[in-house]
C-alpha atoms as a PDB file:
ATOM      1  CA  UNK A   1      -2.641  38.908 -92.773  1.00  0.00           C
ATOM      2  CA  UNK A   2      -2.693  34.721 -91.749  1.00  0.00           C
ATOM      3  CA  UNK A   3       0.701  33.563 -91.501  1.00  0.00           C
ATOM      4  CA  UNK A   4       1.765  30.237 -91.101  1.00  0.00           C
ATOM      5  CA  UNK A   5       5.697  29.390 -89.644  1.00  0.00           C
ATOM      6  CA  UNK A   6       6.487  26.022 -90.884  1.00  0.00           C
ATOM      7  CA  UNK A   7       9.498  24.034 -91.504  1.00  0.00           C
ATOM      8  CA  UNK A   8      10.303  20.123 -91.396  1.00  0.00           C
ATOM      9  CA  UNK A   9      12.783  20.326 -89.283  1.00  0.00           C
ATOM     10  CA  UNK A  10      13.006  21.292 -85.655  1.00  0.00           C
ATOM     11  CA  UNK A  11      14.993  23.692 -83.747  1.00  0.00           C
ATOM     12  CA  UNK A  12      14.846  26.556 -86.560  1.00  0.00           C
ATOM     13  CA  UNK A  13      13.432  28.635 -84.209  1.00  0.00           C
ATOM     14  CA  UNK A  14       9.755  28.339 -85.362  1.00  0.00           C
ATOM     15  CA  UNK A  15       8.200  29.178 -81.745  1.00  0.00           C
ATOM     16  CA  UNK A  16      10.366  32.133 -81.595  1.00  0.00           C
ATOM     17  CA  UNK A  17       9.902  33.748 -84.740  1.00  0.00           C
ATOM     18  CA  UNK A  18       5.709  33.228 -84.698  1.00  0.00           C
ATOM     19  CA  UNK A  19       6.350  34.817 -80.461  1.00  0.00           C
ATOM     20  CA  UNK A  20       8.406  37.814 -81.323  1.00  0.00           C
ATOM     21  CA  UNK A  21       8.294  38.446 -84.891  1.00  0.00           C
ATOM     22  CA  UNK A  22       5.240  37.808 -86.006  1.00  0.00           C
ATOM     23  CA  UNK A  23       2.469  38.218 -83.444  1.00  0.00           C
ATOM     24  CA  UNK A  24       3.665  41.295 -81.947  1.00  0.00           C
ATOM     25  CA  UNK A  25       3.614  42.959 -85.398  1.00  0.00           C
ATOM     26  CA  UNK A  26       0.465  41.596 -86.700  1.00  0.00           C
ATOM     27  CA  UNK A  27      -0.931  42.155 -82.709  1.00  0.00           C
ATOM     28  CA  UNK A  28      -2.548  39.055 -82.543  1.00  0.00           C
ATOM     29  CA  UNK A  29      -2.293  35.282 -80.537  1.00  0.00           C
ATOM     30  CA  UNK A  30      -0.091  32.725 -82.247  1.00  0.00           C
ATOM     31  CA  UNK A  31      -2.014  29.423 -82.421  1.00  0.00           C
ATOM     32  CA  UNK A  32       0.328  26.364 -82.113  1.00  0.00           C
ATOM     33  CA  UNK A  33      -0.242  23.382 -84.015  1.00  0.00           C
ATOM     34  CA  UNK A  34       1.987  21.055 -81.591  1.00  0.00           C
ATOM     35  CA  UNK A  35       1.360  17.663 -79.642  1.00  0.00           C
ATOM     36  CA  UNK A  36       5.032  17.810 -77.964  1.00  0.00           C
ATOM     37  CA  UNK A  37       6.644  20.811 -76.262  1.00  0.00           C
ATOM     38  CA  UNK A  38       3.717  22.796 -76.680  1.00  0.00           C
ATOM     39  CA  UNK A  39       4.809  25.156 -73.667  1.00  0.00           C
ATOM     40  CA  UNK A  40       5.239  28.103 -75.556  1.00  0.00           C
ATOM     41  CA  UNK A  41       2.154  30.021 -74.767  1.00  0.00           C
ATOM     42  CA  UNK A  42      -1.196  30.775 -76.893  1.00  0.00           C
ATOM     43  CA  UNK A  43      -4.146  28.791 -78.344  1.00  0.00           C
ATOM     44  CA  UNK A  44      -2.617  24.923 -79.182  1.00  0.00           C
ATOM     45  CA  UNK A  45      -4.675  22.509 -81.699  1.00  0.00           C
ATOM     46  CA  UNK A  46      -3.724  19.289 -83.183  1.00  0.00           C
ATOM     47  CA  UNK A  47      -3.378  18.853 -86.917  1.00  0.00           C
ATOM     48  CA  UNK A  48      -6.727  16.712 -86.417  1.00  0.00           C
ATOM     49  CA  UNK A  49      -8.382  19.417 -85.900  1.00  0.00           C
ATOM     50  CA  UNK A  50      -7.473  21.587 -88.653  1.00  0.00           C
ATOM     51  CA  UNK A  51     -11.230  21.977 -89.600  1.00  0.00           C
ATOM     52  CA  UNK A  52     -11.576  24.040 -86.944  1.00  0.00           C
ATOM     53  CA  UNK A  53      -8.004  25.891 -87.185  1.00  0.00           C
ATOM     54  CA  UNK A  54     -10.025  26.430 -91.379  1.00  0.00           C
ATOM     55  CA  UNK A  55     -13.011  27.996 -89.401  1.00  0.00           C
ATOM     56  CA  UNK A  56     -10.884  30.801 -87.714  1.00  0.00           C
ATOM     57  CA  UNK A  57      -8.978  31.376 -90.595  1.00  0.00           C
ATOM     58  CA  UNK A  58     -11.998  32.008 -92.715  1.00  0.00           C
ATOM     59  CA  UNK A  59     -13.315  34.326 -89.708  1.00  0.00           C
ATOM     60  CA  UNK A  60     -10.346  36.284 -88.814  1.00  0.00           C
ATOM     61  CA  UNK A  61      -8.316  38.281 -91.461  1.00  0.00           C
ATOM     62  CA  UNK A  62      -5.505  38.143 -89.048  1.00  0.00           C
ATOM     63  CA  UNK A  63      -3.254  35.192 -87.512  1.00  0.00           C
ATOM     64  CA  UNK A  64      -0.131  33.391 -86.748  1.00  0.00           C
ATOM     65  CA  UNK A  65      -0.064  29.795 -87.119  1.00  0.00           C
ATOM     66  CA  UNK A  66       2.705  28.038 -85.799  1.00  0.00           C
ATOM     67  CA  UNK A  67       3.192  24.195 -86.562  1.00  0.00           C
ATOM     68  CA  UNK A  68       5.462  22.387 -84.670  1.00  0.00           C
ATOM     69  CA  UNK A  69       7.818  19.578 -86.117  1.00  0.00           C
ATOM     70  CA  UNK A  70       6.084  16.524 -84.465  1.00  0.00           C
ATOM     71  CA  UNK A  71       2.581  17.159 -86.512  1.00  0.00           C
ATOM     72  CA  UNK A  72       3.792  19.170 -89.794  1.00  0.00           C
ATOM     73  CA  UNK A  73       3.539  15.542 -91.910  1.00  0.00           C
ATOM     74  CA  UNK A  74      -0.290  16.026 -90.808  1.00  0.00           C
ATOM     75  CA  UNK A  75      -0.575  19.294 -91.392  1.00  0.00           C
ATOM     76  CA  UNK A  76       0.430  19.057 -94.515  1.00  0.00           C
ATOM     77  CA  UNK A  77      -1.707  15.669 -95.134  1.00  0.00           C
ATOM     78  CA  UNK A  78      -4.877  17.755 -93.912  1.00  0.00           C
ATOM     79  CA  UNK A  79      -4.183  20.856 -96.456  1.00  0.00           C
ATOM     80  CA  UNK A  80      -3.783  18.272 -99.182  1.00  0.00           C
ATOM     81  CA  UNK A  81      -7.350  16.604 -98.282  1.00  0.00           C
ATOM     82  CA  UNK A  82      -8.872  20.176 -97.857  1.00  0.00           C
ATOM     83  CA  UNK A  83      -8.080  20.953-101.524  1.00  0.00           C
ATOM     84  CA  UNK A  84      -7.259  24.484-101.547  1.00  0.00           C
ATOM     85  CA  UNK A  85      -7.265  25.248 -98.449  1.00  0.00           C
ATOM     86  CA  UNK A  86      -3.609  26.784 -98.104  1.00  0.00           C
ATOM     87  CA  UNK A  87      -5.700  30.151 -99.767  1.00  0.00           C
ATOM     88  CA  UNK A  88      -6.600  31.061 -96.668  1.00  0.00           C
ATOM     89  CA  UNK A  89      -2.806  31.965 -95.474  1.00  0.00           C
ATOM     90  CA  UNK A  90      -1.326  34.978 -97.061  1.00  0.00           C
ATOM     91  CA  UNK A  91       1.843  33.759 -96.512  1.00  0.00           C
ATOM     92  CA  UNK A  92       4.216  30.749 -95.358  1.00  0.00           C
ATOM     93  CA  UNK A  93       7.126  31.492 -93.414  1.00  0.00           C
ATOM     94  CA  UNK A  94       9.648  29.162 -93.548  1.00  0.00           C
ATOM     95  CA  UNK A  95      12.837  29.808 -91.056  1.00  0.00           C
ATOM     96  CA  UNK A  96      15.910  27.900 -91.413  1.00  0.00           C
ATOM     97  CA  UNK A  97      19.277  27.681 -89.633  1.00  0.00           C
ATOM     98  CA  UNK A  98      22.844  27.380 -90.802  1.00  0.00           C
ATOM     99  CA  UNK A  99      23.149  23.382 -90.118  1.00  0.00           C
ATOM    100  CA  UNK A 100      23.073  21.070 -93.740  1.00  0.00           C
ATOM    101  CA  UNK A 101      20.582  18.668 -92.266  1.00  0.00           C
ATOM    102  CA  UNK A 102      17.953  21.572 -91.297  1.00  0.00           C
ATOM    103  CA  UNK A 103      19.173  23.676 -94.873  1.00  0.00           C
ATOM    104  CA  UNK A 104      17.585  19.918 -96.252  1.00  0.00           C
ATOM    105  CA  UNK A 105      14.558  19.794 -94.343  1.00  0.00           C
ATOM    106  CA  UNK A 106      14.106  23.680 -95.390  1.00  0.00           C
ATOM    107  CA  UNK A 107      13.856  22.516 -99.709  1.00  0.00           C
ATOM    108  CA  UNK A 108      11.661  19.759 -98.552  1.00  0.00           C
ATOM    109  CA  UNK A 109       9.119  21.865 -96.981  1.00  0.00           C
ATOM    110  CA  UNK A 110       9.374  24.637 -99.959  1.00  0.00           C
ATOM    111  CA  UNK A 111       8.660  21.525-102.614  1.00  0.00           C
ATOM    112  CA  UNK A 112       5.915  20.217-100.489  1.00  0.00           C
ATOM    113  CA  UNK A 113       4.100  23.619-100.358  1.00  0.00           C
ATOM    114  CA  UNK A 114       4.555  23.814-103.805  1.00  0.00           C
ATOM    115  CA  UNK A 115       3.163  20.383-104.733  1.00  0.00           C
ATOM    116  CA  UNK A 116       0.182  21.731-102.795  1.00  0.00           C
ATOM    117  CA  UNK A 117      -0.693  24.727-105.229  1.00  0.00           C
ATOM    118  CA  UNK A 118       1.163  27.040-102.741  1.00  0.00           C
ATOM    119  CA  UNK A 119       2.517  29.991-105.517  1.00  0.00           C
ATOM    120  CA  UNK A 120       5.845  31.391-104.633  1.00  0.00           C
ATOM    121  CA  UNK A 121       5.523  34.534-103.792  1.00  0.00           C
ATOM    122  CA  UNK A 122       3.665  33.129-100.526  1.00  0.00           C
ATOM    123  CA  UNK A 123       6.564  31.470 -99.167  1.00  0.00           C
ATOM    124  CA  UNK A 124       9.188  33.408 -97.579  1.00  0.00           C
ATOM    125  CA  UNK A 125      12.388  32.212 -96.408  1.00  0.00           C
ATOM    126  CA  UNK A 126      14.049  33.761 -92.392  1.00  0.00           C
ATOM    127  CA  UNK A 127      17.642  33.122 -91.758  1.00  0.00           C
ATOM    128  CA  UNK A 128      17.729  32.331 -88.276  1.00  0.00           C
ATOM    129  CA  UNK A 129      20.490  32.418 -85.489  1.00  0.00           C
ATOM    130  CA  UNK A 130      22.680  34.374 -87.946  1.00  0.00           C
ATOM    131  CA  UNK A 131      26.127  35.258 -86.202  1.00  0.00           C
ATOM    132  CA  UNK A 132      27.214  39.228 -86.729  1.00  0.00           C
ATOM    133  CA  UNK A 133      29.898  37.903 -88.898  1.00  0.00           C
ATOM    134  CA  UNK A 134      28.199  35.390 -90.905  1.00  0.00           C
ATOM    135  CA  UNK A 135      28.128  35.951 -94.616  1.00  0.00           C
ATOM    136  CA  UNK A 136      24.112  34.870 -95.328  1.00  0.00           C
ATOM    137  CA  UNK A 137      24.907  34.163 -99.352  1.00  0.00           C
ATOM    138  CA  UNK A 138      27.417  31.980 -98.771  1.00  0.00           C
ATOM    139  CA  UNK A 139      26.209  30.146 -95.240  1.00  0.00           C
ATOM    140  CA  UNK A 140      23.038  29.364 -97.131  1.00  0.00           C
ATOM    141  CA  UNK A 141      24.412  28.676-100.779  1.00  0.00           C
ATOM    142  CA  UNK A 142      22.470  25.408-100.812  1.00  0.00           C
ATOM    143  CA  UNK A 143      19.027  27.469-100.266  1.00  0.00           C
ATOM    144  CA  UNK A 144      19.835  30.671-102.182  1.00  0.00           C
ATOM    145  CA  UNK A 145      20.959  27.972-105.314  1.00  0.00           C
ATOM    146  CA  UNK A 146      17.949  25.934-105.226  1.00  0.00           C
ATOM    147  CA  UNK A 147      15.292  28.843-105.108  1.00  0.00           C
ATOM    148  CA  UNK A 148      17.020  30.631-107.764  1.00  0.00           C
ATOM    149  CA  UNK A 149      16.925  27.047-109.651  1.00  0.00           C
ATOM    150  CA  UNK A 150      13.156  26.351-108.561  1.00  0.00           C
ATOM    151  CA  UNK A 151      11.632  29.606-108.034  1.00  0.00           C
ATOM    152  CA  UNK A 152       9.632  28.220-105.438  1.00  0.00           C
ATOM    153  CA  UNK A 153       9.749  30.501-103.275  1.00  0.00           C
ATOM    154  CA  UNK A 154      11.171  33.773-101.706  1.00  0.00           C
ATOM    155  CA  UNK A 155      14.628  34.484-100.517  1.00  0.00           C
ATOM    156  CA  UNK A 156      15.922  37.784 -99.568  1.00  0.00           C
ATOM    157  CA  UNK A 157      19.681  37.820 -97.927  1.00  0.00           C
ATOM    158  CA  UNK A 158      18.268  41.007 -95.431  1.00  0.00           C
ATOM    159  CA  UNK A 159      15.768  38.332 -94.045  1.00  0.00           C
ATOM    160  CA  UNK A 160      18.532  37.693 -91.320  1.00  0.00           C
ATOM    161  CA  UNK A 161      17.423  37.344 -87.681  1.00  0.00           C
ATOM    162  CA  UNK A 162      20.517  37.675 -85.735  1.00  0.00           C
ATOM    163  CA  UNK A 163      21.645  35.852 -82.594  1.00  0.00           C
ATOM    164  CA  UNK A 164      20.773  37.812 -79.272  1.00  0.00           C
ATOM    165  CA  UNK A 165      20.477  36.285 -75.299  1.00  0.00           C
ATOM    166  CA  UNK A 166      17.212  37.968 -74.953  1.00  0.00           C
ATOM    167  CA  UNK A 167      15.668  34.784 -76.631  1.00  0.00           C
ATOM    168  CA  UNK A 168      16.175  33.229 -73.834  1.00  0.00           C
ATOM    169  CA  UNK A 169      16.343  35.433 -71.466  1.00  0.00           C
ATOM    170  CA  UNK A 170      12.724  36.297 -72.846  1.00  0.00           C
ATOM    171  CA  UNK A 171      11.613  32.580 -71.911  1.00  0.00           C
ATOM    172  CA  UNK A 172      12.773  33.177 -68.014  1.00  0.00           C
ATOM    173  CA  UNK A 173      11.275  36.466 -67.534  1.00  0.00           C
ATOM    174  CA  UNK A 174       8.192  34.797 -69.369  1.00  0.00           C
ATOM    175  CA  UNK A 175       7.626  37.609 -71.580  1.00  0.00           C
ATOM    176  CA  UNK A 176       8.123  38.729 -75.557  1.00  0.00           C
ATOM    177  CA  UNK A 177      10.401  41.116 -76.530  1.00  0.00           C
ATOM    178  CA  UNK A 178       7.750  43.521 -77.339  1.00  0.00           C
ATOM    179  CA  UNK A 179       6.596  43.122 -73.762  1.00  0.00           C
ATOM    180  CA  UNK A 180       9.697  43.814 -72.201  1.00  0.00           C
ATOM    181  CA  UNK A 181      10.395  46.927 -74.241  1.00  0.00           C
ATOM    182  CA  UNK A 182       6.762  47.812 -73.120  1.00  0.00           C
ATOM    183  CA  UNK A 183       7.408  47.582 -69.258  1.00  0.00           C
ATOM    184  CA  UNK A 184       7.321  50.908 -67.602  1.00  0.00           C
ATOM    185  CA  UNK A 185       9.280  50.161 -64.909  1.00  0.00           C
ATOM    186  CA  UNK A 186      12.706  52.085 -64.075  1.00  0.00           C
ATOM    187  CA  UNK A 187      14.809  49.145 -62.760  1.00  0.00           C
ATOM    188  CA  UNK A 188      17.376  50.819 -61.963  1.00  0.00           C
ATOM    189  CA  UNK A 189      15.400  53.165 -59.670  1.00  0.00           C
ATOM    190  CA  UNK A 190      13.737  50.086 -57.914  1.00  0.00           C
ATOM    191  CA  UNK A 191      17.316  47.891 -57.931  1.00  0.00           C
ATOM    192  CA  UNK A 192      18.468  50.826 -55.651  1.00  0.00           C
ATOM    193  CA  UNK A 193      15.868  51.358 -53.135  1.00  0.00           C
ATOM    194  CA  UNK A 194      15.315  47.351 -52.860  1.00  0.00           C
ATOM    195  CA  UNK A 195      16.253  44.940 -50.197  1.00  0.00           C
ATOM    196  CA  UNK A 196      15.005  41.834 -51.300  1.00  0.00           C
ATOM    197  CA  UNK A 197      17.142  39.632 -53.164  1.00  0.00           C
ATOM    198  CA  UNK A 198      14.933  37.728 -55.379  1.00  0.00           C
ATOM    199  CA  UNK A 199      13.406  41.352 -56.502  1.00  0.00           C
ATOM    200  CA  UNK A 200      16.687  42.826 -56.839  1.00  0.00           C
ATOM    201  CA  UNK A 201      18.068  40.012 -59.374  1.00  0.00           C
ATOM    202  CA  UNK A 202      14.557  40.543 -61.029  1.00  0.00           C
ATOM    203  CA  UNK A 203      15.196  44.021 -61.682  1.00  0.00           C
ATOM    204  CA  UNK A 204      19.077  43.110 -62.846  1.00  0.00           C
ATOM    205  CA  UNK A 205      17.744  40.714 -65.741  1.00  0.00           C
ATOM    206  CA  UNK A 206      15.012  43.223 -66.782  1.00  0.00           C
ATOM    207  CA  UNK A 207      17.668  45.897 -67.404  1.00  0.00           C
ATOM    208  CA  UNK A 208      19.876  43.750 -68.841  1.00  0.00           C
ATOM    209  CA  UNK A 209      17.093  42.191 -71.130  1.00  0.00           C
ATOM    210  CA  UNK A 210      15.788  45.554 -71.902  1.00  0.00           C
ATOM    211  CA  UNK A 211      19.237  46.782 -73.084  1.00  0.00           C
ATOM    212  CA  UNK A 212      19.570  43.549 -75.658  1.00  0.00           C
ATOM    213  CA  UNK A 213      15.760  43.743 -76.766  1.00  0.00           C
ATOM    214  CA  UNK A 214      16.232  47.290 -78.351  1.00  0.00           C
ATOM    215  CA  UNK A 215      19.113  45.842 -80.666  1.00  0.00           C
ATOM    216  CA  UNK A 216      16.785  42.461 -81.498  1.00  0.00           C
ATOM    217  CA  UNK A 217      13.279  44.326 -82.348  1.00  0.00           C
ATOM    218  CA  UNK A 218      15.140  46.570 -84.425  1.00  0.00           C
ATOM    219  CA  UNK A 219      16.596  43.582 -86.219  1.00  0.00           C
ATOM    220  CA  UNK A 220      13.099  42.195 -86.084  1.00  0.00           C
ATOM    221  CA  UNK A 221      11.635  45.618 -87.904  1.00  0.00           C
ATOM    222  CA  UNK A 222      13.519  45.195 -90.471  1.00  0.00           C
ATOM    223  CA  UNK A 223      13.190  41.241 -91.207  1.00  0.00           C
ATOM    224  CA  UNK A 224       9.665  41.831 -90.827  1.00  0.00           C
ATOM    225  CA  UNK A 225       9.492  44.904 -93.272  1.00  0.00           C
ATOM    226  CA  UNK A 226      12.215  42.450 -95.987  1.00  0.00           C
ATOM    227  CA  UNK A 227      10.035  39.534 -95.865  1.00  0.00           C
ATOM    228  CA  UNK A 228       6.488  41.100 -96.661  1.00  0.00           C
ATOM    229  CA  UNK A 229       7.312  44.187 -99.023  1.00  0.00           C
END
C-alpha cells in the first residue's frame, strides 16, 4: 500500500501520523517531501524531484509519503504535469485538527485532489489531537457537512487520534512509539541498581513513555484499521 499524508495546512500533525501511524504498520521508511523542518527522520526529496519519488513508487508496492506544508503547492503542481500520476498512491491521508483556519485548509486540499482525478474513496480524512471529551461530529461539523455535500472524500467519526505526551516525549527519546513498546529493557530493574543520574532519568522517561504508548498504539490500531477497511 503507497500512502501519501498531505494537507495545506501545517501543524495537523502530518510528520506524526506518517512516523507512528503509518510506517510502523505498513513496516516501511516514510519519505518526506519537505525543504523546511525536515528533521523528522527518513529519506527527504524536494517536490522537484518527484520524478524520482514516481520511480520508487512504481518499484515498491509499499510506502509512506509525507509532504510537508512549505512544498505541497508543488507537489501538487508536479502530479498535475505528470497526468495521472496520483494512481500510483492507494490512498491520500489527509489529517486535520480542530482549529477553523486548518478545518479550511483541510476542504482545500480534498477539492484539489479531486480536481486532479483523485476518486474519493482514496482520500481519507484523521482527526487529530482529539481531546477525550471532544465530540468529533460536532468539533468538525464544517468537514463532516462538506464531504457529505461533496462526496469527495472519506470521513469516518472513529478516525480519531487522541491527544497523548508520548508524541513528544517520542521526539526526546528519539524513537516511535512502536519502538518504544519494542524495547526490552526492564527500567525499573535498571532505575534501581543505577547510580548515574543521566541513566537513571533515562530509564524514568522510558517507563513513563512506555506506560502512555500502550494507550496511543491502541488508539492508533484502531484509526488505522477505520481508515483503510
Amino acid at each position: 500500500m503507497r500512502v501519501a499524508v498531505i494537507n495545506f495546512s501545517g501543524n495537523v500533525g502530518k510528520s506524526t501520523l506518517a512516523r507512528h501511524l503509518l510506517a510502523p504498520r505498513l513496516n516501511t521508511e516514510l519519505i518526506a517531501v519537505e525543504t523546511i523542518n525536515s528533521d523528522e527522520g527518513g529519506e527527504n526529496i524536494r517536490a522537484s524531484q518527484y520524478d524520482e519519488l514516481q520511480s520508487h513508487l512504481l518499484m515498491n508496492d509499499v510506502a509512506v509519503i509525507d509532504i510537508g506544508a512549505s512544498n505541497i503547492e508543488a507537489f501538487i503542481h508536479a502530479m498535475a504535469q505528470y497526468r495521472q500520476s496520483h494512481e500510483d498512491f492507494d490512498y491520500f491521508v489527509v489529517p486535520v485538527v480542530k482549529e477553523s483556519k486548518q478545518q479550511k485548509d483541510t476542504i482545500a486540499t480534498i477539492d484539489a485532489l479531486a480536481a486532479l482525478g483523485v476518486p474519493s474513496k482514496k482520500i481519507r480524512v484523521v482527526f487529530n489531537k482529539i481531546a477525550i471529551d471532544d465530540d468529533v461530529l460536532s468539533e468538525f461539523g464544517a468537514i463532516f457537512g462538506y464531504a457529505n455535500q461533496e462526496k469527495k472524500c472519506v470521513v469516518k467519526p472513529e478516525a480519531a487520534v487522541f491527544e497523548n505526551d508520548v508524541f513528544e516525549k517520542s521526539k526526546s527519546l528519539n524513537k516511535t512509539i512502536s519502538e518504544i513498546l519494542a524495547d526490552p529493557t526492564d527500567f525499573r530493574t535498571k532505575l534501581k541498581g543505577s547510580n548515574d543520574a543521566h541513566e537513571k532519568e533515562l530509564c524514568v522517561q522510558m517507563i513513563l513513555a512506555k506506560r502512555l504508548a500502550d494507550s496511543a498504539n491502541a488508539n492508533l490500531d484502531t484509526v488505522y484499521r477505520v481508515l483503510f477497511k
